[in-house]
Protein backbone atom coordinates (compact mmCIF):
# COMPACT_ATOMS: atom_id res chain seq x y z
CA UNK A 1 0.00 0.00 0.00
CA UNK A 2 1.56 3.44 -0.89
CA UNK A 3 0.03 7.17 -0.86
CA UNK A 4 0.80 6.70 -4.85
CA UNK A 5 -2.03 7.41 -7.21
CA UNK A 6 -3.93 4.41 -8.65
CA UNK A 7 -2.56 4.98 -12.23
CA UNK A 8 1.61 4.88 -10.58
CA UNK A 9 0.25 2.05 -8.81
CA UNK A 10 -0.86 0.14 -11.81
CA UNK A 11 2.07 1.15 -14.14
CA UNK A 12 4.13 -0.49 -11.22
CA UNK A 13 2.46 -3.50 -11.68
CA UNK A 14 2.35 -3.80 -15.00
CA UNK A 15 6.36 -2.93 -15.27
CA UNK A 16 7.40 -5.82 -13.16
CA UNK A 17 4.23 -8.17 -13.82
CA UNK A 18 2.61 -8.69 -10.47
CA UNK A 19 -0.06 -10.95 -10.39
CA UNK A 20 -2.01 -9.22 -7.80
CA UNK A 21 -3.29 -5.64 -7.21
CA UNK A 22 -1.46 -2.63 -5.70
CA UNK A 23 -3.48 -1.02 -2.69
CA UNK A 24 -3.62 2.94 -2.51
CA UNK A 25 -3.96 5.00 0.89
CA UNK A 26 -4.70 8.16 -0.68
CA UNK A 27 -5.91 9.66 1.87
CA UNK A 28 -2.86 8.14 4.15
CA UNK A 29 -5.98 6.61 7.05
CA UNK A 30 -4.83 3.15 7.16
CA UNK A 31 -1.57 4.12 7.58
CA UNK A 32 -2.24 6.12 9.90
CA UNK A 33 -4.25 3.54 11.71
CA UNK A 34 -1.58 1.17 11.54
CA UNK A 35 1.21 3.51 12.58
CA UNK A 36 3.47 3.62 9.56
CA UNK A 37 2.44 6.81 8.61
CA UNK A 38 4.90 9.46 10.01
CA UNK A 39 3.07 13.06 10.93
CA UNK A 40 6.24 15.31 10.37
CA UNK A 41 7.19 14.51 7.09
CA UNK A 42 3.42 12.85 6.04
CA UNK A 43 5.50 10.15 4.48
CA UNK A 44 4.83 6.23 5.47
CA UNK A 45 7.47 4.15 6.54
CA UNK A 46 8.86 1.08 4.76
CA UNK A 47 7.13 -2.13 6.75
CA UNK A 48 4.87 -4.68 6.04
CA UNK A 49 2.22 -5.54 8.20
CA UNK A 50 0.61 -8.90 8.62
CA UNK A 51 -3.06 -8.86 9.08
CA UNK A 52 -4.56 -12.20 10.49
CA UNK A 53 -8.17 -13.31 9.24
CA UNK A 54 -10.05 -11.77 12.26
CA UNK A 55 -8.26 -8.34 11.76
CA UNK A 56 -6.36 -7.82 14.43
CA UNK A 57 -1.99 -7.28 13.35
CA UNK A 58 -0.47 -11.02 13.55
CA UNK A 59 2.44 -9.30 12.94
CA UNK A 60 4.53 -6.23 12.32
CA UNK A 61 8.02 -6.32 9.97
CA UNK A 62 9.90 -2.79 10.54
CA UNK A 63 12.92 -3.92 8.34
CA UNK A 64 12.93 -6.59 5.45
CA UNK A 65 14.98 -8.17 3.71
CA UNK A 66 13.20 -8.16 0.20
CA UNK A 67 14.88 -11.73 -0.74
CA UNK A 68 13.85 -12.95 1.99
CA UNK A 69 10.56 -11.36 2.97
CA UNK A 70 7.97 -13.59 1.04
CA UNK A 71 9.29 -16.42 2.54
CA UNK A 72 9.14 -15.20 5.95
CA UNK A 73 5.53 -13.60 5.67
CA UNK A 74 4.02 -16.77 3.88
CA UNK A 75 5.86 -18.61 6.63
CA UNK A 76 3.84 -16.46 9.79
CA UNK A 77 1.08 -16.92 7.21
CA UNK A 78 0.76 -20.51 8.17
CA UNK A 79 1.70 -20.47 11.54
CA UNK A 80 -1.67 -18.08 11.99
CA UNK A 81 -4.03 -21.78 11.17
């Protein structure tokens, strides 16, 4: 999810062939909700947040590894059953 406009958003995905949709926060309230949004420079920070099937955050990443990430995620993923 970025504050990025729809149209960047889908250009990114097209560029580098994601099979699956890029989210928007235009108007930066789920970041803000989940406290990656930073209020001095209205900017979000870089983290990935795991949200288990009820909701509630299974889990919160503040640094990645972007070889490794997928692995990691899908592997909290499953640990959530």
């Amino acid at each position: 999810m970025s504050f990025d406009k729809n149209s960047d958003n889908k250009a990114f995905k097209d560029k580098f062939e994601f099979p699956f949709d890029l989210l928007t926060d235009n108007d930066k309230s789920a970041s803000t909700t989940f406290g990656v949004a930073t209020s001095d420079t209205g900017k979000a920070n870089r983290v990935s947040v795991l949200i288990a099937p009820d909701g509630t955050i299974a889990k919160t990443y503040d640094t990645v590894t972007p070889a490794e990430h997928a692995d990691e995620v899908l592997a909290d993923l499953a640990s959530l059953d």
